[in-house]
N, C-alpha and C. Protein backbone atom coordinates (compact mmCIF):
# COMPACT_ATOMS: atom_id res chain seq x y z
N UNK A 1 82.77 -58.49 36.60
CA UNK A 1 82.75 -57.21 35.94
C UNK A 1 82.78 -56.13 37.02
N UNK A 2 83.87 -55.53 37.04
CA UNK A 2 84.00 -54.33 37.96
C UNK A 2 83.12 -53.20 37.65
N UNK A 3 82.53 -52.03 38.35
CA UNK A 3 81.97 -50.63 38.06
C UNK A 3 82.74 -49.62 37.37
N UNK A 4 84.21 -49.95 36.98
CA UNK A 4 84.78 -49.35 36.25
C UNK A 4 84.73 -49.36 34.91
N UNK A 5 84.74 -51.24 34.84
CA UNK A 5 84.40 -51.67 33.51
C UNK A 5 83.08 -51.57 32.63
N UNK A 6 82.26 -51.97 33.88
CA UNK A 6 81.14 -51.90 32.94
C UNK A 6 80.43 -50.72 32.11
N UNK A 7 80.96 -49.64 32.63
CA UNK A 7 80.69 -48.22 31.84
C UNK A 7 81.21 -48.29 30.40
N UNK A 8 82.63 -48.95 30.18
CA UNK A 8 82.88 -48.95 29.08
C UNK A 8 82.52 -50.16 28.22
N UNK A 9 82.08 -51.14 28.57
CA UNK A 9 81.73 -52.59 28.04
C UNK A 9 79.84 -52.45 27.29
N UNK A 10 79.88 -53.02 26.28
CA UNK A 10 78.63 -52.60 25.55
C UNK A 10 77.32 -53.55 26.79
N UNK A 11 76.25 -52.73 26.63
CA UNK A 11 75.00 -53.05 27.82
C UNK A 11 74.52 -54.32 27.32
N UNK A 12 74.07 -54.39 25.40
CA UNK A 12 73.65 -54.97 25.09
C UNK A 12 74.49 -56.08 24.23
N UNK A 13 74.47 -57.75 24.47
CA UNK A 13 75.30 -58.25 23.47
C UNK A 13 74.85 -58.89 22.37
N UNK A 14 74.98 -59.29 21.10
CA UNK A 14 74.31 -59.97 19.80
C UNK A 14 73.50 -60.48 19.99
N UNK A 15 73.12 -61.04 21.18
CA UNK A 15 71.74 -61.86 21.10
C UNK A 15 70.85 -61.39 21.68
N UNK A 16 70.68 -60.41 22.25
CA UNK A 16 69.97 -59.58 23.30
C UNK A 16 69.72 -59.46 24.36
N UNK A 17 70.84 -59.85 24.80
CA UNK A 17 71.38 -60.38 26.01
C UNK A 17 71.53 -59.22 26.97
N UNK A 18 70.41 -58.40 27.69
CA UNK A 18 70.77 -58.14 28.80
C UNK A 18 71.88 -57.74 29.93
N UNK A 19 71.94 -56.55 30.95
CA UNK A 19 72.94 -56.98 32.00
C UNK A 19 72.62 -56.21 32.77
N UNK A 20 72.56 -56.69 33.92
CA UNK A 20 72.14 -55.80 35.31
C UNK A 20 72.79 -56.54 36.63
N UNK A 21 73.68 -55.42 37.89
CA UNK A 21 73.68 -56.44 38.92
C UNK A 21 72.44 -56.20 39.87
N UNK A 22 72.23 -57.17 40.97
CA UNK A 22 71.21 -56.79 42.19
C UNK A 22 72.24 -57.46 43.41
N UNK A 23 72.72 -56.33 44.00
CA UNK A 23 73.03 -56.80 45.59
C UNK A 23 74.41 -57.29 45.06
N UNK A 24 75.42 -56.63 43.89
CA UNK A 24 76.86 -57.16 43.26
C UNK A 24 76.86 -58.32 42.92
N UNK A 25 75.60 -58.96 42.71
CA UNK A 25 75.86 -60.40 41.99
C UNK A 25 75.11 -59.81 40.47
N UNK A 26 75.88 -60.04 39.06
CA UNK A 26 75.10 -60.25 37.93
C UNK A 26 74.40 -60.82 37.37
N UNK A 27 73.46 -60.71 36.53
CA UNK A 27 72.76 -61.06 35.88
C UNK A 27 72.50 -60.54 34.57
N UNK A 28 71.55 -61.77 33.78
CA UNK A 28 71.60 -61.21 32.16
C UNK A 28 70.16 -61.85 32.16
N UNK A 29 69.36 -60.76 31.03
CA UNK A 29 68.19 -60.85 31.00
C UNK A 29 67.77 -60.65 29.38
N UNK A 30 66.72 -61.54 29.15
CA UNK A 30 66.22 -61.79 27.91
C UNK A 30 65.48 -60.46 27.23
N UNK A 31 64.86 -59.75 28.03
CA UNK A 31 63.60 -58.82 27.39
C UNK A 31 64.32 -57.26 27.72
N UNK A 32 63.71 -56.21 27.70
CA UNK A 32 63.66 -54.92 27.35
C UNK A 32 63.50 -54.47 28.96
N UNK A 33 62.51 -54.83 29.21
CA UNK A 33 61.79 -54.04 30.27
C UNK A 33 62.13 -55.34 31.57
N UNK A 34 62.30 -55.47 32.94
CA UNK A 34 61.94 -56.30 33.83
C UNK A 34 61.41 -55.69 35.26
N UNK A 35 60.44 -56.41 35.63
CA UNK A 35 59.58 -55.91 37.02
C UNK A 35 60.29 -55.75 38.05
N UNK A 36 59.61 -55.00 39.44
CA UNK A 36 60.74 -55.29 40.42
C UNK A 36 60.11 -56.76 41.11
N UNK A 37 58.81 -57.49 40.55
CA UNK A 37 58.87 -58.47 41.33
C UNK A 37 59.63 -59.65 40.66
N UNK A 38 60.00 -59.18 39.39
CA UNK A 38 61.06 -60.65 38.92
C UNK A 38 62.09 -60.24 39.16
N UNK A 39 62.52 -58.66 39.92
CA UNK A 39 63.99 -58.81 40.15
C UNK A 39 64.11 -59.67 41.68
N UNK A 40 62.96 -59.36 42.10
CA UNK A 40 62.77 -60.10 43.90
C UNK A 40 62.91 -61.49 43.30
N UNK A 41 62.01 -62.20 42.62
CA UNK A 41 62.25 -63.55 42.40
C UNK A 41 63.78 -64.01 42.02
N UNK A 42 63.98 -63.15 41.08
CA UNK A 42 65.19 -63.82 40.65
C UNK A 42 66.46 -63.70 41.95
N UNK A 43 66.22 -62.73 42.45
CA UNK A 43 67.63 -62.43 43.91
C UNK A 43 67.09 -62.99 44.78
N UNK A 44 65.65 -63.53 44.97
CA UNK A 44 65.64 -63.93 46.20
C UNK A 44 65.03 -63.33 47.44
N UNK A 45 64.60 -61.85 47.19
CA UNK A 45 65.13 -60.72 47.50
C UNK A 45 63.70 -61.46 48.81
N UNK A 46 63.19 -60.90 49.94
CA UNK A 46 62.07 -61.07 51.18
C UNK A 46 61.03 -59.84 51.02
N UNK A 47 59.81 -60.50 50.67
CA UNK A 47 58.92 -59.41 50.69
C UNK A 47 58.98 -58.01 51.52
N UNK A 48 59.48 -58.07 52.69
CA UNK A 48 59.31 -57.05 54.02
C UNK A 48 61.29 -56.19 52.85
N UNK A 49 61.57 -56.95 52.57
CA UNK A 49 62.64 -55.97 51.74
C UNK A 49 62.00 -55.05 50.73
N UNK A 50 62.68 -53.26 50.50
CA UNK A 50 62.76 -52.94 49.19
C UNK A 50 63.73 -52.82 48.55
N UNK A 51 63.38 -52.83 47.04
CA UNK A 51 64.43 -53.04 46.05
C UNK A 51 64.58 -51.32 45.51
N UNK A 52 65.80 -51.01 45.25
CA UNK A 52 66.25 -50.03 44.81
C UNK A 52 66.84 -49.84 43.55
N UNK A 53 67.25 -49.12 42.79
CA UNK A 53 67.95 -48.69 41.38
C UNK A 53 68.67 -47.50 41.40
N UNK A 54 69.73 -48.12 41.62
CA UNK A 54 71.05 -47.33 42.45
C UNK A 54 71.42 -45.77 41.12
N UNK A 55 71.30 -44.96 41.20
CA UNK A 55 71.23 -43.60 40.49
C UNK A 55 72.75 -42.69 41.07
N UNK A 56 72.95 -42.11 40.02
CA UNK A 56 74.34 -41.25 40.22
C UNK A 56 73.57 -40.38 41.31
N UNK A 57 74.62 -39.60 41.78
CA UNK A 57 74.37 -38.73 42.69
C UNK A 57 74.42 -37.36 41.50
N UNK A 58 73.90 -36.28 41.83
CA UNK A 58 73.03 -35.51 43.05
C UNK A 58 71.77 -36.08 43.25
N UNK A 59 71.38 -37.31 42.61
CA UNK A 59 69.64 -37.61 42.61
C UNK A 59 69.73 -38.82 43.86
N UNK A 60 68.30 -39.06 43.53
CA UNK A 60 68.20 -40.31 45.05
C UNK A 60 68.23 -41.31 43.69
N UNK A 61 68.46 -42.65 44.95
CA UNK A 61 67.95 -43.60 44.18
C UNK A 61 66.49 -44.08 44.32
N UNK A 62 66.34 -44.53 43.26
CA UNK A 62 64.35 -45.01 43.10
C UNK A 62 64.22 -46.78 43.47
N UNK A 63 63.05 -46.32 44.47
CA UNK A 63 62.05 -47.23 45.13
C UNK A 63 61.66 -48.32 43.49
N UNK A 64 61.83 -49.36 43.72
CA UNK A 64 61.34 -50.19 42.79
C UNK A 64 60.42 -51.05 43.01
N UNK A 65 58.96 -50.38 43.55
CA UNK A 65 58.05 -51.64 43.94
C UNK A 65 57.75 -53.25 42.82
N UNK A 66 57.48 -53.87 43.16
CA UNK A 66 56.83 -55.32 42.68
C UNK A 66 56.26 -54.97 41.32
N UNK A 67 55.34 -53.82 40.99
CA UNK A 67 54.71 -53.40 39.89
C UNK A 67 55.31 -52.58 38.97
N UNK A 68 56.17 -52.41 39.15
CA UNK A 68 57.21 -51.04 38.77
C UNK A 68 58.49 -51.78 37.45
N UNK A 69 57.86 -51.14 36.17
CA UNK A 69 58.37 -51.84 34.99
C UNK A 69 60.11 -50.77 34.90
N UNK A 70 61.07 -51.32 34.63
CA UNK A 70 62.32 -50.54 35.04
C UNK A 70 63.08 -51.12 32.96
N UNK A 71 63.45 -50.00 32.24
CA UNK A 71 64.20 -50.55 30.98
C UNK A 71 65.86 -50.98 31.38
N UNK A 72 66.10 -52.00 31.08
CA UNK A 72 67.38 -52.56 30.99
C UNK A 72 68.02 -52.05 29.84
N UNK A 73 67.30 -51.52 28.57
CA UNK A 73 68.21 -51.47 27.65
C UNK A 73 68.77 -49.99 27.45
N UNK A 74 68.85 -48.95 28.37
CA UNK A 74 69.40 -47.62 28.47
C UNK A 74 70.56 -48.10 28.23
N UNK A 75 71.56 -47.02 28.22
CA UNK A 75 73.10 -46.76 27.47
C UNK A 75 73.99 -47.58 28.94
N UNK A 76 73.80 -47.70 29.95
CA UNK A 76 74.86 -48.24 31.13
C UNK A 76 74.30 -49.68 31.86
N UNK A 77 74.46 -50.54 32.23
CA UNK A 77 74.27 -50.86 33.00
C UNK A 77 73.71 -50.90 34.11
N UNK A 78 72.13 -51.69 34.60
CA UNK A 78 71.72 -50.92 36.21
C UNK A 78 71.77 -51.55 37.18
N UNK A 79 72.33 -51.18 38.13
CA UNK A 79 72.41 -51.81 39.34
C UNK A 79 71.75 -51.58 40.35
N UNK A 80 70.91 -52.52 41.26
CA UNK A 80 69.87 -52.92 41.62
C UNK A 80 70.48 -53.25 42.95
N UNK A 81 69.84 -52.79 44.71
CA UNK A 81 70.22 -53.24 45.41
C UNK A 81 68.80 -53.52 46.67
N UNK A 82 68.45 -54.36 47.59
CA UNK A 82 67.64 -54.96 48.30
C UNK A 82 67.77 -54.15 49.84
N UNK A 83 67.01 -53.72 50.31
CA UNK A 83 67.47 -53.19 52.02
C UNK A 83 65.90 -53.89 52.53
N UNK A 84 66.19 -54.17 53.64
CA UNK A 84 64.74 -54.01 54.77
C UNK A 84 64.16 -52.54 55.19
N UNK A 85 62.85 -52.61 54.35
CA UNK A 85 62.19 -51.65 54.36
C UNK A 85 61.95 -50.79 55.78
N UNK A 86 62.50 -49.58 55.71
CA UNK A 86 61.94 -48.67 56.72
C UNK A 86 60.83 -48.36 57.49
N UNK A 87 60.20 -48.82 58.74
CA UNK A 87 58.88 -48.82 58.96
C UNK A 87 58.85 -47.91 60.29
N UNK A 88 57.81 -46.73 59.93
CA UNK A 88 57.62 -46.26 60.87
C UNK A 88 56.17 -45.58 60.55
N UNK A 89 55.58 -45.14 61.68
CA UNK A 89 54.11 -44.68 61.43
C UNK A 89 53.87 -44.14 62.91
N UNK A 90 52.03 -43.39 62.65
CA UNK A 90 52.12 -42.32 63.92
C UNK A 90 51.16 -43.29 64.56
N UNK A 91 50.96 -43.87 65.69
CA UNK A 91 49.97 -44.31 66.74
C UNK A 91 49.47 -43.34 67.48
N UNK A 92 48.14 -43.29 67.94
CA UNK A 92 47.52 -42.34 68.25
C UNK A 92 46.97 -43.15 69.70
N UNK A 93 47.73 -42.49 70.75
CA UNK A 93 47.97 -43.21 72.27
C UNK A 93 46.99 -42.27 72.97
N UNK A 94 46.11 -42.11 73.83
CA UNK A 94 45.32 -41.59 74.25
C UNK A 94 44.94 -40.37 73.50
N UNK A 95 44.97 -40.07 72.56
CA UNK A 95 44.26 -38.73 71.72
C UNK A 95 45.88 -38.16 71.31
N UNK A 96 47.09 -39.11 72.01
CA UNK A 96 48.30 -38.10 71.44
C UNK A 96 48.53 -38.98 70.54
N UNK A 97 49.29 -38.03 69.37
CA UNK A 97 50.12 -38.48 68.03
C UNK A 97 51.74 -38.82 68.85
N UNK A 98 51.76 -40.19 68.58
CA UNK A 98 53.22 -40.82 68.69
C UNK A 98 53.93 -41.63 67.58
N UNK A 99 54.93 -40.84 67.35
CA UNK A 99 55.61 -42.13 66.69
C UNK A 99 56.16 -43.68 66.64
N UNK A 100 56.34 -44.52 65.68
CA UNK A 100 56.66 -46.13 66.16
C UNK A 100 57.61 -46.53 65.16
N UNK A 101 58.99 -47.19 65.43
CA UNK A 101 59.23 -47.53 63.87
C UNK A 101 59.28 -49.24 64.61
N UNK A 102 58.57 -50.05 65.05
CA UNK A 102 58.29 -51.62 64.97
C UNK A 102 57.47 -51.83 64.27
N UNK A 103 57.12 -53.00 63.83
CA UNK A 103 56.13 -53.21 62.91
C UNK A 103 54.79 -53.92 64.54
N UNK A 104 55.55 -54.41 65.63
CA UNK A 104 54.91 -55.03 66.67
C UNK A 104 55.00 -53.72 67.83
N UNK A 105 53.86 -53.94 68.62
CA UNK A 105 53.82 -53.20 69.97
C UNK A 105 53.39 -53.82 71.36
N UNK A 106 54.14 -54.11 72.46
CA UNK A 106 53.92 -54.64 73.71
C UNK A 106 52.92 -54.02 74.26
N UNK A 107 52.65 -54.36 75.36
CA UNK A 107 51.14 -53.74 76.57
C UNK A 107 52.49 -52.74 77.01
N UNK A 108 53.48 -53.42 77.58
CA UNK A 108 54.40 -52.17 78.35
C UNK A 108 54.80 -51.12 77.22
N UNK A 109 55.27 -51.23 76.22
CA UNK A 109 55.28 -50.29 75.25
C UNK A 109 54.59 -49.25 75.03
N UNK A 110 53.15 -49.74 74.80
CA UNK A 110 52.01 -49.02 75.06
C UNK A 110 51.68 -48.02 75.90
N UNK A 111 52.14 -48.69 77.16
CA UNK A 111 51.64 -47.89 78.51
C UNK A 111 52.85 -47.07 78.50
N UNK A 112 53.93 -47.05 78.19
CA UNK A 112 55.21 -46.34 78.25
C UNK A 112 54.83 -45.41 77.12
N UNK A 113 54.61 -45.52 76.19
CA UNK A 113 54.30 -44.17 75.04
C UNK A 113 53.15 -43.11 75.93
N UNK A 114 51.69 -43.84 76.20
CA UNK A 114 50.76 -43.11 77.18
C UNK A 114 51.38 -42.54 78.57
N UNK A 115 52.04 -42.88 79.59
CA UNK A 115 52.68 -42.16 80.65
C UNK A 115 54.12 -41.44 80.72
N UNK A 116 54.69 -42.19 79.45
CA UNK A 116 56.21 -41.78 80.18
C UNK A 116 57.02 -42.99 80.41
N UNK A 117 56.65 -43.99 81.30
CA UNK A 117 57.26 -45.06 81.76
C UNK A 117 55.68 -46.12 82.31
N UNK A 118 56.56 -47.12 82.63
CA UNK A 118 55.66 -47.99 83.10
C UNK A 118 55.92 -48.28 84.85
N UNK A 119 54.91 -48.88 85.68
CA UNK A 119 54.69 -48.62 87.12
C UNK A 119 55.06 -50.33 87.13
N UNK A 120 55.90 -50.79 87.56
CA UNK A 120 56.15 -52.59 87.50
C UNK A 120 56.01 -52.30 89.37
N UNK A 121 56.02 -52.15 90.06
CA UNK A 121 55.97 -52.13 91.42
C UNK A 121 54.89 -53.12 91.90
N UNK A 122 53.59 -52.85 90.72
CA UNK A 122 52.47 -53.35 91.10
C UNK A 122 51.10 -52.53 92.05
N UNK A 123 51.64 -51.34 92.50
CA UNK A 123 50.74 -50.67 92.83
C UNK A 123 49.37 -49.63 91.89
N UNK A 124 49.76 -49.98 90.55
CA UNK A 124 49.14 -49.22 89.62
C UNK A 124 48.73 -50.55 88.53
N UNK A 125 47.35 -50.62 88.00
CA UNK A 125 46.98 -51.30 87.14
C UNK A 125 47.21 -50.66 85.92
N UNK A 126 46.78 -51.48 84.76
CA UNK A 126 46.47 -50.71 83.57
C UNK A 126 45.97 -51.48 82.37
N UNK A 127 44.62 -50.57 81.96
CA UNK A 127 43.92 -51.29 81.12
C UNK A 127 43.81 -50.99 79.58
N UNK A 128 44.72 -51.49 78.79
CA UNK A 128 44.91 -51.13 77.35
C UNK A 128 43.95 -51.42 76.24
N UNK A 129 43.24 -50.77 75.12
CA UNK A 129 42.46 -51.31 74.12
C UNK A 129 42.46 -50.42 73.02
N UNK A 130 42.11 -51.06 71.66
CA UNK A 130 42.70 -50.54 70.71
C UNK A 130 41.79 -50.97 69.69
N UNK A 131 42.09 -50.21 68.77
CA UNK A 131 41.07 -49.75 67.74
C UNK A 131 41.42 -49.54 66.62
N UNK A 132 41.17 -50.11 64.92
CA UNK A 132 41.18 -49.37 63.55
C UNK A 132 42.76 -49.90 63.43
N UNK A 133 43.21 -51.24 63.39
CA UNK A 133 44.66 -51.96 63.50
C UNK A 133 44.58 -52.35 62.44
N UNK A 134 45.73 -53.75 62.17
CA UNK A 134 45.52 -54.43 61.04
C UNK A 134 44.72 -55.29 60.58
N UNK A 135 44.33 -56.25 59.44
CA UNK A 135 43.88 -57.82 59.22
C UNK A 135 44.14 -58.44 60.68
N UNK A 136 45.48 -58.05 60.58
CA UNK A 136 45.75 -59.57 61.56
C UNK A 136 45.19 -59.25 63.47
N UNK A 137 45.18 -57.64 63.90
CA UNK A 137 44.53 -57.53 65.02
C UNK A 137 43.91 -56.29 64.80
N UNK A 138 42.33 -56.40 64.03
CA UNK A 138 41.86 -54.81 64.14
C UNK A 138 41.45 -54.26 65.37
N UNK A 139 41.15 -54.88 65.95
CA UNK A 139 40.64 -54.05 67.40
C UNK A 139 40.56 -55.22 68.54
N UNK A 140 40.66 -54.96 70.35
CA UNK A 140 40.91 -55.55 70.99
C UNK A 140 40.85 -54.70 72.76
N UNK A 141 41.59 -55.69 73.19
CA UNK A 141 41.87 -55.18 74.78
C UNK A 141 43.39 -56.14 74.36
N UNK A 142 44.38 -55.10 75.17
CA UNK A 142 45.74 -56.28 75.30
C UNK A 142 45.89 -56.89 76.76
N UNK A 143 46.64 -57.37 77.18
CA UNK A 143 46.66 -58.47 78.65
C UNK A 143 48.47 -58.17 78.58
N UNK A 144 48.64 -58.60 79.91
CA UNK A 144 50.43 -58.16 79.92
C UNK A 144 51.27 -58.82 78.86
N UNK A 145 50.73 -59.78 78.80
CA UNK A 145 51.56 -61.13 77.35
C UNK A 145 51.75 -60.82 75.90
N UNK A 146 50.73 -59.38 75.86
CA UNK A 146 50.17 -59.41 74.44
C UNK A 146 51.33 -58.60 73.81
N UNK A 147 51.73 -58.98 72.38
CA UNK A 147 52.12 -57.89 71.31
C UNK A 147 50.89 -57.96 70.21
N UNK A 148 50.78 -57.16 69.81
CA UNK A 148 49.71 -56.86 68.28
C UNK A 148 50.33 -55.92 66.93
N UNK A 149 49.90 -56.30 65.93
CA UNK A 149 50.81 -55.84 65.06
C UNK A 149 50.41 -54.12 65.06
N UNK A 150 51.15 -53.18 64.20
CA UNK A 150 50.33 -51.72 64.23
C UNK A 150 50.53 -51.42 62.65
N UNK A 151 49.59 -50.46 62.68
CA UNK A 151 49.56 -49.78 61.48
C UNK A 151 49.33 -48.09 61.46
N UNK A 152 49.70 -47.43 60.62
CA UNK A 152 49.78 -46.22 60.77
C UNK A 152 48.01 -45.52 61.67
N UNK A 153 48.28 -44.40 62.21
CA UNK A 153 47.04 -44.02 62.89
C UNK A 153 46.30 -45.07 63.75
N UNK A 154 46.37 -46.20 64.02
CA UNK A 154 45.90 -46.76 65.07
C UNK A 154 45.52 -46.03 66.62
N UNK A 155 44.81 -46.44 66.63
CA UNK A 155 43.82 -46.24 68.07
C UNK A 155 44.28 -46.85 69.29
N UNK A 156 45.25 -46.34 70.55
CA UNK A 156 45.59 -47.46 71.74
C UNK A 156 44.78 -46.29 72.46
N UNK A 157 43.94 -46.78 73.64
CA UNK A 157 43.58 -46.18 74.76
C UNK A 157 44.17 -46.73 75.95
N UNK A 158 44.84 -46.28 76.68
CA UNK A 158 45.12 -47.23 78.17
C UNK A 158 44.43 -46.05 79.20
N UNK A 159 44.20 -46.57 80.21
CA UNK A 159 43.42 -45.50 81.74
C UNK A 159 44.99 -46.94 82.51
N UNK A 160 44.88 -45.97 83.46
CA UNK A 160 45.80 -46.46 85.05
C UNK A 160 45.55 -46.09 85.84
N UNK A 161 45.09 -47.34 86.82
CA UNK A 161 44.86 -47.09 87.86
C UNK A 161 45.17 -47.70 89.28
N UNK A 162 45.07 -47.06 90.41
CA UNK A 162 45.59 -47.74 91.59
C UNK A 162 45.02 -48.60 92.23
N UNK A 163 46.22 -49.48 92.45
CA UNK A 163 45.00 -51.12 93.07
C UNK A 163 45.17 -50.53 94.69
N UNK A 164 44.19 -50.66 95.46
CA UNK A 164 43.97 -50.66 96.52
C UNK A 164 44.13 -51.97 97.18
């Protein structure tokens, strides 16, 4: 079913049969209303993805979280599409507000948001620790090896200093 067609082709058929695509593949659905987490189940779709409900323009299209009841049976057809969610948030690097869009952050990362760059020569140490993170690392000291996950407003402190 092309986007040409389906404008003119009826939404609903005799049995109550549903129609929606997600990601240009179709589908047909039994009920009135469907979630965005049975549209994820049914496409497949990866948690760290969001699902969208593709809207004419001049408007945006709408965020369709997991909880988010969407009617199938309006006058057109809806089409439904999956992206990897946008992640970005502010880390708070020695008392400064920085931005991040990784969901992970290195020790050199770190020390590169706090100075500018990082000192690899070896004449300068540096001691990183962090504070108010996620489940998975709320608070810590990092070591050169380390990544830790971040979350918005997080706490990194690093000091540098010169090895004698």
């Amino acid at each position: 079913m092309s986007k040409e067609t389906d404008k003119d082709q009826k939404h609903e058929d005799r049995k109550g049969v549903l129609h929606f695509s997600l990601n240009e593949k179709h589908y047909e659905w039994h009920q009135e209303y469907i979630t965005g987490a049975e549209i994820r189940q049914l496409g497949n779709i990866p948690i760290e993805n969001e699902i969208f409900l593709a809207i004419k323009r001049p408007w945006k299209d709408e965020l369709i979280p997991d909880n988010k009841e969407v009617n199938l049976a309006r006058p057109e057809v809806e089409h439904f599409y999956s992206k990897e969610e946008h992640f970005k948030v502010a880390l708070i690097v020695n008392l400064k507000e920085k931005s991040w869009i990784e969901k992970t952050i290195t020790f050199e990362q770190v020390i590169t948001l706090a100075y500018g760059s990082h000192d690899t020569s070896g004449s300068k140490g540096y001691t990183v620790t962090y504070d108010r993170g996620p489940h998975q690392n709320p608070e810590g000291a990092m070591d050169k090896e380390d990544r830790v996950f971040v979350k918005n407003k997080m706490i990194f402190n690093v000091k540098q200093t010169d090895k004698s």
